[in-house]
Every structure is written in C-alpha cells, then in structure tokens.
C-alpha atoms as a PDB file:
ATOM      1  CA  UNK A   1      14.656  22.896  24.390  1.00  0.00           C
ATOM      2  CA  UNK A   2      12.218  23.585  22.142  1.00  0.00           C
ATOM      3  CA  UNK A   3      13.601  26.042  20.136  1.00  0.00           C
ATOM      4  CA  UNK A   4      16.869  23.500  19.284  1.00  0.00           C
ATOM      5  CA  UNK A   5      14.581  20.714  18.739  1.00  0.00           C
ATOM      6  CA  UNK A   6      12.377  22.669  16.292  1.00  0.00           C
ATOM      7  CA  UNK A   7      15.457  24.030  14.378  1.00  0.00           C
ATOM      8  CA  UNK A   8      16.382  19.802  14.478  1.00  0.00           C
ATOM      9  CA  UNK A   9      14.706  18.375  13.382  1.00  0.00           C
ATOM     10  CA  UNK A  10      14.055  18.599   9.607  1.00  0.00           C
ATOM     11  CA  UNK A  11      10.838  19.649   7.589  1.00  0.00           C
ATOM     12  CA  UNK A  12      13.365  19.877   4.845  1.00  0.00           C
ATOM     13  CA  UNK A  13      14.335  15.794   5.033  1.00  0.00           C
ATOM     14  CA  UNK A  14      10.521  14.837   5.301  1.00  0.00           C
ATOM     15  CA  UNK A  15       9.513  16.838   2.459  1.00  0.00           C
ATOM     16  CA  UNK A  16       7.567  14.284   0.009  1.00  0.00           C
ATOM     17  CA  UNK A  17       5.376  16.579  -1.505  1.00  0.00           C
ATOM     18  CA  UNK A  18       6.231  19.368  -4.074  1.00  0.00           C
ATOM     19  CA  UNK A  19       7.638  22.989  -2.464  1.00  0.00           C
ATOM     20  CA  UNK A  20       8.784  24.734  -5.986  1.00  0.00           C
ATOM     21  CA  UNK A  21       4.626  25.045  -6.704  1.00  0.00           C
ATOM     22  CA  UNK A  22       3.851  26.014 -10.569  1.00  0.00           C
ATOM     23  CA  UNK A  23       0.809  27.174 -10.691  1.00  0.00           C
ATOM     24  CA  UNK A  24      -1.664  28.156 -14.107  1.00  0.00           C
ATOM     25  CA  UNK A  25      -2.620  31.951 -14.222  1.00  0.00           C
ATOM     26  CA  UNK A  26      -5.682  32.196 -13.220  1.00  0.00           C
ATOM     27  CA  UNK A  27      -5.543  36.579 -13.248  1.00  0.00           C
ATOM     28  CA  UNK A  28      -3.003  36.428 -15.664  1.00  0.00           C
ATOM     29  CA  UNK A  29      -0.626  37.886 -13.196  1.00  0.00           C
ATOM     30  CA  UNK A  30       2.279  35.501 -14.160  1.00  0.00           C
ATOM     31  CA  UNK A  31       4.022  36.739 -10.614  1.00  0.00           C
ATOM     32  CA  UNK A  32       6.457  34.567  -9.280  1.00  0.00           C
ATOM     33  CA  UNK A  33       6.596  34.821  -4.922  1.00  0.00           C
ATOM     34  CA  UNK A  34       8.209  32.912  -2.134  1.00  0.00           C
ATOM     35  CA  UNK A  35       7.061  31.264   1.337  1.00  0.00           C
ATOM     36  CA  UNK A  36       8.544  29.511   3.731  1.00  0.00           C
ATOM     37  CA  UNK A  37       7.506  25.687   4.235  1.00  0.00           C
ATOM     38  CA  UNK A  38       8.543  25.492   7.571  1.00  0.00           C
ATOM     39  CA  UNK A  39       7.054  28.447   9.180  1.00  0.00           C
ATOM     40  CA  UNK A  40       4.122  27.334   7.959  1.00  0.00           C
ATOM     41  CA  UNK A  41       3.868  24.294   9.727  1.00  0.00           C
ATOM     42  CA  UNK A  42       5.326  25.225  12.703  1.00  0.00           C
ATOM     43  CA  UNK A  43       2.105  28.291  12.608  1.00  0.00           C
ATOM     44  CA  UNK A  44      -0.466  25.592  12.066  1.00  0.00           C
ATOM     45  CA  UNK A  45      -2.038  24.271  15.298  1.00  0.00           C
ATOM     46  CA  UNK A  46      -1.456  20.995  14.307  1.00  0.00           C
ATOM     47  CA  UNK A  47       2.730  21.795  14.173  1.00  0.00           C
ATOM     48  CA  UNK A  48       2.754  22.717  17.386  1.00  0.00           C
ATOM     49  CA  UNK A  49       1.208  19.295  18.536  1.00  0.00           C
ATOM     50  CA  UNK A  50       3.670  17.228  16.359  1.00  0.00           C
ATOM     51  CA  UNK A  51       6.474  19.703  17.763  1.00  0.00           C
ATOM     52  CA  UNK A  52       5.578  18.556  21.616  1.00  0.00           C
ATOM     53  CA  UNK A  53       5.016  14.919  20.724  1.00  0.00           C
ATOM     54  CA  UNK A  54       8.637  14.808  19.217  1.00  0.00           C
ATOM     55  CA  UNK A  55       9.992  15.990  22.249  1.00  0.00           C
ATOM     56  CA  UNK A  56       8.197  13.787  24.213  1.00  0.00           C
ATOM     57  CA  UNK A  57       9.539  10.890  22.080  1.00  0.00           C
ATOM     58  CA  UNK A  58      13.398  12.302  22.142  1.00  0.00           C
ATOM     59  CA  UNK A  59      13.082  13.128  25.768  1.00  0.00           C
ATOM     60  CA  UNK A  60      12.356   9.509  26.449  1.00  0.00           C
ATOM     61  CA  UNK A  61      15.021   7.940  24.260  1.00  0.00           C
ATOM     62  CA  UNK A  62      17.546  10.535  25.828  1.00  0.00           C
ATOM     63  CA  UNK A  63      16.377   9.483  29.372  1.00  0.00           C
ATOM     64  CA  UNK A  64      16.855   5.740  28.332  1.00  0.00           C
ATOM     65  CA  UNK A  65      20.404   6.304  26.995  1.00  0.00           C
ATOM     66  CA  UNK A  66      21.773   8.403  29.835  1.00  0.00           C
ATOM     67  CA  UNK A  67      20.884   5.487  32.178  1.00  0.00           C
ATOM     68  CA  UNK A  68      22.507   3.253  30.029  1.00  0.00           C
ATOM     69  CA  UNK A  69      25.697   5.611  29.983  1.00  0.00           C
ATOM     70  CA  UNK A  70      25.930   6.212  33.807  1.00  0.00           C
ATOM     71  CA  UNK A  71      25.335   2.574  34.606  1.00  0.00           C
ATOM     72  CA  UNK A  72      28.486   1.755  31.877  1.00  0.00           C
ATOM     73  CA  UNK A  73      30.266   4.733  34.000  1.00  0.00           C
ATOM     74  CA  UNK A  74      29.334   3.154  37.151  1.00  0.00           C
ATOM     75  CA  UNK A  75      30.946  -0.019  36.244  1.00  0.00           C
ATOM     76  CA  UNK A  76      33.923   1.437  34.655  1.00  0.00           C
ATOM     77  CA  UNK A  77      34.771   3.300  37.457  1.00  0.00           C
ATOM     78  CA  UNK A  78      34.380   0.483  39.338  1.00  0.00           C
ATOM     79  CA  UNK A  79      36.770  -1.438  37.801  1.00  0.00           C
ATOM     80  CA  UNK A  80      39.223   1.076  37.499  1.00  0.00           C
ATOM     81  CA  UNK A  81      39.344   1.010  41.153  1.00  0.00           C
ATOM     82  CA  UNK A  82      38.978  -2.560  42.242  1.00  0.00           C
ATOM     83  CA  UNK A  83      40.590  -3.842  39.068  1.00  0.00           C
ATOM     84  CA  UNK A  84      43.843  -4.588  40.390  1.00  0.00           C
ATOM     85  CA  UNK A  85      42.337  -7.045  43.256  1.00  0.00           C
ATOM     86  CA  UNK A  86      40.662  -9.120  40.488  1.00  0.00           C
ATOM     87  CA  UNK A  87      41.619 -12.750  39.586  1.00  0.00           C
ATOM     88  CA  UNK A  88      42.518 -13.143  35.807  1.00  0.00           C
ATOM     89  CA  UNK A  89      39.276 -14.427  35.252  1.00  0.00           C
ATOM     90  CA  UNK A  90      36.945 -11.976  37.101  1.00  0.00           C
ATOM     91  CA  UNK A  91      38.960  -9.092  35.478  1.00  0.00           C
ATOM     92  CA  UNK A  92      38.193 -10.433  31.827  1.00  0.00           C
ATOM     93  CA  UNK A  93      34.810 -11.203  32.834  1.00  0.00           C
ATOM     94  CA  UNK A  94      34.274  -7.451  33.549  1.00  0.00           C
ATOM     95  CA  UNK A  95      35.921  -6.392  30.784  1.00  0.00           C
ATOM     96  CA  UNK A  96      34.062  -7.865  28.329  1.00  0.00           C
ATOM     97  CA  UNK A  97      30.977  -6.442  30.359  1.00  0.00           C
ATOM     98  CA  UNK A  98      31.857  -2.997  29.981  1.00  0.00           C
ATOM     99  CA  UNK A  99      32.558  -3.653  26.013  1.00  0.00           C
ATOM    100  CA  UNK A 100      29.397  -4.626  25.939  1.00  0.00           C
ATOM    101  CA  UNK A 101      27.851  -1.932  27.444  1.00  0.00           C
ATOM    102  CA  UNK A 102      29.768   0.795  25.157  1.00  0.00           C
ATOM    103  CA  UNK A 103      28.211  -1.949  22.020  1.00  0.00           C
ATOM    104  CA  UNK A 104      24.854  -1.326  23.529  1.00  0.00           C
ATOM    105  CA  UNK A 105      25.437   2.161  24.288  1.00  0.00           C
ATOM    106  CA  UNK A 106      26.088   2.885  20.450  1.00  0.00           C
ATOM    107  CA  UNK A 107      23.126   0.851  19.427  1.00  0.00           C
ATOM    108  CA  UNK A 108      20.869   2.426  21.527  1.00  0.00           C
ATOM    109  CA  UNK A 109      22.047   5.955  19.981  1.00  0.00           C
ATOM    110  CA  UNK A 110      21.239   4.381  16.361  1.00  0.00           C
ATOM    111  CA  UNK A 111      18.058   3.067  17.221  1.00  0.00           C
ATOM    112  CA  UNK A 112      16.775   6.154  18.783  1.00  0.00           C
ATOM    113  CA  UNK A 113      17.922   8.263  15.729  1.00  0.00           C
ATOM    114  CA  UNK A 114      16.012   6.117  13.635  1.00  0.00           C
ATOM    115  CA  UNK A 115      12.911   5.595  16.079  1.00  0.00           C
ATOM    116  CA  UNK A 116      12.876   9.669  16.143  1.00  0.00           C
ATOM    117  CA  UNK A 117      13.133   9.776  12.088  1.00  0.00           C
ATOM    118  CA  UNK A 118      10.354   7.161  11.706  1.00  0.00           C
ATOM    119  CA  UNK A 119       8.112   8.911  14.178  1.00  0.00           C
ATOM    120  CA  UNK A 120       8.594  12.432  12.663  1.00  0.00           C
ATOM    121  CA  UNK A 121       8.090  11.728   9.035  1.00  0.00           C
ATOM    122  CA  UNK A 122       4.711   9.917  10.123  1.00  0.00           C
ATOM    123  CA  UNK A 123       3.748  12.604  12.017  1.00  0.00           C
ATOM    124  CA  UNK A 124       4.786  15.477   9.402  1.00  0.00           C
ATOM    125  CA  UNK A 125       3.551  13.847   6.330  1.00  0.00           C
ATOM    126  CA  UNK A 126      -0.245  14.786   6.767  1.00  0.00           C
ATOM    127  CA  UNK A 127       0.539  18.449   7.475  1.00  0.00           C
ATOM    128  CA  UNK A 128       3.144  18.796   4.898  1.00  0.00           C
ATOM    129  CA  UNK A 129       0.662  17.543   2.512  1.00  0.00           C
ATOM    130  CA  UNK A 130      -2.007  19.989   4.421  1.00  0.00           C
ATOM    131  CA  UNK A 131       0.224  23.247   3.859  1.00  0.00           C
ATOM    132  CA  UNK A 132       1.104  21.862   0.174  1.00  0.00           C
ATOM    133  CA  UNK A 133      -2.681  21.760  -0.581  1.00  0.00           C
ATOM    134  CA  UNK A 134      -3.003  25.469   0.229  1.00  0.00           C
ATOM    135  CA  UNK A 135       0.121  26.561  -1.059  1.00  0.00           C
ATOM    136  CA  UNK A 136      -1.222  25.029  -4.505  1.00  0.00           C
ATOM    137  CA  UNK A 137      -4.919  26.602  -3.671  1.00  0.00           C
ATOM    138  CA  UNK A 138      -3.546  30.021  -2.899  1.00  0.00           C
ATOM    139  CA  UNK A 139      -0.966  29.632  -6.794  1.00  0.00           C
ATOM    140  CA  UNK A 140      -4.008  29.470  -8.578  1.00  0.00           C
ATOM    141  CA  UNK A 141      -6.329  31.802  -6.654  1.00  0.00           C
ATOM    142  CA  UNK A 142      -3.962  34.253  -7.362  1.00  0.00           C
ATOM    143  CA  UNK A 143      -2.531  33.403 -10.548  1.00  0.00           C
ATOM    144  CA  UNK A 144       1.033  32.945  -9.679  1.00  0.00           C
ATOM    145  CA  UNK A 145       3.264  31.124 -11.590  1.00  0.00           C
ATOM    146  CA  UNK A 146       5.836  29.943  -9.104  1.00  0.00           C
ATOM    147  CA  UNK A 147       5.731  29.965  -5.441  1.00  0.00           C
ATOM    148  CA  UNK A 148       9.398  29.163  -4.667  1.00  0.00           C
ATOM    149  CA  UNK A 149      10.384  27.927  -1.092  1.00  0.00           C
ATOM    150  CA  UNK A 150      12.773  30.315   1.001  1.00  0.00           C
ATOM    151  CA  UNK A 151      13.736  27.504   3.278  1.00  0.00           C
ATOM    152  CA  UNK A 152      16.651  25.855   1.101  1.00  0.00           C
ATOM    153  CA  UNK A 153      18.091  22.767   0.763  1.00  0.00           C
ATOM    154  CA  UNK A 154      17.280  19.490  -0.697  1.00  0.00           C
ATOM    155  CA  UNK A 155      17.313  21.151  -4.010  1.00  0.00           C
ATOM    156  CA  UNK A 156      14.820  23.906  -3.346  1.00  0.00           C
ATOM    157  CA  UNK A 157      15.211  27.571  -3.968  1.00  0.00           C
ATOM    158  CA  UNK A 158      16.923  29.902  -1.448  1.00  0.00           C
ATOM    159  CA  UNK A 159      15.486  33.336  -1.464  1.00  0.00           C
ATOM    160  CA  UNK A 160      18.467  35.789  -1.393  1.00  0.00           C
ATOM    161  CA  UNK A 161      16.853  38.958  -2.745  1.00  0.00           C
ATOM    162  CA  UNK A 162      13.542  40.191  -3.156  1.00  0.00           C
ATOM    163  CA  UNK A 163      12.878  43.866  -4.144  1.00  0.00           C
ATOM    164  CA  UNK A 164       9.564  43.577  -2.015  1.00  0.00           C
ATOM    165  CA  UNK A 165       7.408  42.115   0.544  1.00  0.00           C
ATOM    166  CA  UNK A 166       4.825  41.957  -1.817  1.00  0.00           C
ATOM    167  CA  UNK A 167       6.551  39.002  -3.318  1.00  0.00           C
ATOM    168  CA  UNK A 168       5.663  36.979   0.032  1.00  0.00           C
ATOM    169  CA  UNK A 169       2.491  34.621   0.167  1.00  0.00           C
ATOM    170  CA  UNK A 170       2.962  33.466   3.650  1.00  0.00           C
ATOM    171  CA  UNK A 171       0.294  35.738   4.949  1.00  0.00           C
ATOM    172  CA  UNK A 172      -1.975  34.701   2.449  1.00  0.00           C
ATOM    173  CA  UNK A 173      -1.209  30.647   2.582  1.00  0.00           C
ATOM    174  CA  UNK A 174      -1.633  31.119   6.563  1.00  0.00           C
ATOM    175  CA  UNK A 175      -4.974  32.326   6.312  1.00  0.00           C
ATOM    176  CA  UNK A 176      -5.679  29.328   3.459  1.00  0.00           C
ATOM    177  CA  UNK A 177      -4.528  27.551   6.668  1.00  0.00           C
ATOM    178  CA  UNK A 178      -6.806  29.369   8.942  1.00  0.00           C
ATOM    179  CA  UNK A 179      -4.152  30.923  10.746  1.00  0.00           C
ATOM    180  CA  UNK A 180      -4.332  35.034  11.579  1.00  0.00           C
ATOM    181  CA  UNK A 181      -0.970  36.431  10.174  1.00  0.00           C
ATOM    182  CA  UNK A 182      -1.714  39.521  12.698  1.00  0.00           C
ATOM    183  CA  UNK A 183      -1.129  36.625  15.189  1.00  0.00           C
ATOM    184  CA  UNK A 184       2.274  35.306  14.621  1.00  0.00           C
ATOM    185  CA  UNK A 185       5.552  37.136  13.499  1.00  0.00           C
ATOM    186  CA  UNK A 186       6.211  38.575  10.108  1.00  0.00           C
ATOM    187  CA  UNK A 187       7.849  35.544   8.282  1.00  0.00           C
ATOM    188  CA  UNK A 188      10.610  37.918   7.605  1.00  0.00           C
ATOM    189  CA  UNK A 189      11.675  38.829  11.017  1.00  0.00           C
ATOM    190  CA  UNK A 190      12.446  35.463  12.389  1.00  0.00           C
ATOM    191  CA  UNK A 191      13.071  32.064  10.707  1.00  0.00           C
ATOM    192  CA  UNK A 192      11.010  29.476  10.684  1.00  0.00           C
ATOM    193  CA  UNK A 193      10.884  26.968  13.758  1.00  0.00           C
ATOM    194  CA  UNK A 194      11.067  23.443  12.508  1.00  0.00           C
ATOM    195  CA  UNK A 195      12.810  20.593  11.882  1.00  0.00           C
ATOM    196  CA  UNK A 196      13.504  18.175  15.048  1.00  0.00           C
ATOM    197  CA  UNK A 197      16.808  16.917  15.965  1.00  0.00           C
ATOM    198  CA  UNK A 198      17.917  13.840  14.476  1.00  0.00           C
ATOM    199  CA  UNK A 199      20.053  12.683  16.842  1.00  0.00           C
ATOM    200  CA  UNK A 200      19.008  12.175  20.212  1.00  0.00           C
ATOM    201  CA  UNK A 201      21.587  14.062  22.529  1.00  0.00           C
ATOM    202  CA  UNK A 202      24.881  12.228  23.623  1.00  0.00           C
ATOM    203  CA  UNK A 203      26.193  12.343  27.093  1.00  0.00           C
ATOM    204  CA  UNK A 204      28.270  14.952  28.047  1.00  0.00           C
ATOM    205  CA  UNK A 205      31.492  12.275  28.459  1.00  0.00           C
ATOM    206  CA  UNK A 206      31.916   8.503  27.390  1.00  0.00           C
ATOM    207  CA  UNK A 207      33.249   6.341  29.469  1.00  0.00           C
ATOM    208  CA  UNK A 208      37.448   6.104  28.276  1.00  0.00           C
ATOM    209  CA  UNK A 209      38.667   3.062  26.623  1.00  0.00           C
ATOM    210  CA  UNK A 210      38.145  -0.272  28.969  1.00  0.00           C
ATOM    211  CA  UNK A 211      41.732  -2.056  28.543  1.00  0.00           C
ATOM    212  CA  UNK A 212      42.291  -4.460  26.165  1.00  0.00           C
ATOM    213  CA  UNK A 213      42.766  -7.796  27.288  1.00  0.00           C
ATOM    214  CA  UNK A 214      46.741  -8.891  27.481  1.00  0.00           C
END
C-alpha cells in the first residue's frame, strides 16, 4: 500500500519551487551534479509523516466510495431480479435511482481526486521548499554550478549517464537535511519513494448499464 501510494502520488506535480538549482562558485569548482527531489523528501522525517497522512486521507475517500458502489450494486441487483414484478411506475422510479447513484458514484471519484490533490500539495509545499533550501545551501557550499534533478518530468533533467558517483549530492543535501546517508539506501540502488496516487482506487466492477427507459 504504501509503496504504490508513494510512487502515486506526485512530488513531480507539486513542485513550485526551483529543482534545476544554479548555483555561484563559491570554490571555483564549476562542477555540475545531480540529486533526486523525491528521495529526498521521502528520507526526511517529515516525508514520512505527510506519506501516512495521505494514506489516511485516500483510505477514507476509498472506504466512502466503495460503500457508495456496493449500495448502487445492491440495488441494481435488486432490480434485476424483482424488476419484472414492478408496475410501470415503480420500475422508472428505480431506474432513475440507480442513475443517480452511478451520477453520484462518478462525482464522488472526482471529488476525492481533487480533495487528495488539495491535501497533498498543502502538505508537500513546506518540505519541498525545506529540501529546496538545502539543495541551494549545499550549490554554494560547494561551488557547484548546477545541481540537476534525476527525477524527470515536468521539464526537469533526466539523468541518463554519469561517469561517477561523485557527481551525486544526495548524501551531502541529506545531511544539510539532518538525515545520516549511512542510514537509508544509496540513492542509486532504489528509486525514490514519492508521489501519492491521484486517483483514489475504483472498484473492482461497476455496476452494468441500468436499462434505459422505453
């Protein structure tokens, strides 16, 4: 659960701040290195709270919408069943209910897409402009003059070749962060875990087609 929520959901579509940092030479080095924007937040202590709040929130809105879905089933089922026996009247009258409840079904799965959104770019703001501020402090400390994000997407740099680790500042922007390197894995062995899912999961079936009216 968490692992397909975190690789969701979406640093890169919250991103307000600058990732391609140019820095001033402080050393005169001039070097240009890479990072990784999401594996940085998902190291901080303060990722992993936003991570379990967000699926908190989508576990909610999925609980909501499933009971919405199997009480639509429910009546669909119903109707299938007992439909013949109806009057004219009752029979349209039902119909029309279980329209409705496919109308409210879909809304529902808007509205939490956009409740999810809304919470995680409040909640990711603050420490995207936390590991942007030490991604800048660590450019100049070291006299860099790009630190280009490996994430991708949205415009930024993709990493496909470096001729050595050396070219990586994630150890040294963790510990701007106060984070031990020695105490998560190398960023190049595993990707960063970030980004919730947009989309709140969709039951497994929808309920077929009520019949149109004659």
């Amino acid at each position: 659960m968490k692992q397909k929520l975190i690789a969701y959901m979406v640093v890169m579509t919250m991103i307000s701040t600058p990732l391609l940092a140019q820095t001033t030479p402080a050393s005169g080095t001039g070097k240009i290195v890479y990072t990784s924007v999401e594996f940085l937040i998902g190291r901080i202590p303060e990722g992993k709270v936003v991570q379990n709040q967000l699926e908190v929130t989508k576990a909610q809105l999925d609980k909501a919408l499933q009971e919405t879905y199997k009480e639509a089933q429910e009546k669909y089922e119903n109707y299938q069943k007992n439909g013949a026996s109806m009057t004219e009247v009752i029979r349209a009258d039902k119909q029309k209910e279980l329209e409705n409840l496919q109308t409210r079904i879909q809304e529902m799965q808007a509205n939490a897409q956009q409740s999810l959104a809304t919470k995680q770019q409040q909640l990711m703001e603050p420490l995207i402009t936390k590991v942007n501020d030490a991604i800048q402090a660590v450019g100049k400390e070291q006299g860099y003059l790009y630190i280009l994000n490996m994430d991708g997407g949205q415009g930024n740099p993709t990493i496909l070749y470096t001729s050595s680790e050396d070219n990586n500042a994630t150890n040294l922007i963790l510990r701007k962060l106060g984070v031990d390197p020695d105490k998560v894995e190398t960023p190049a062995a595993a990707k960063p875990a970030t980004a919730p899912a947009t989309t709140p999961a969709k039951p497994a079936t929808t309920p077929a087609a009520t019949p149109k009216k004659k």
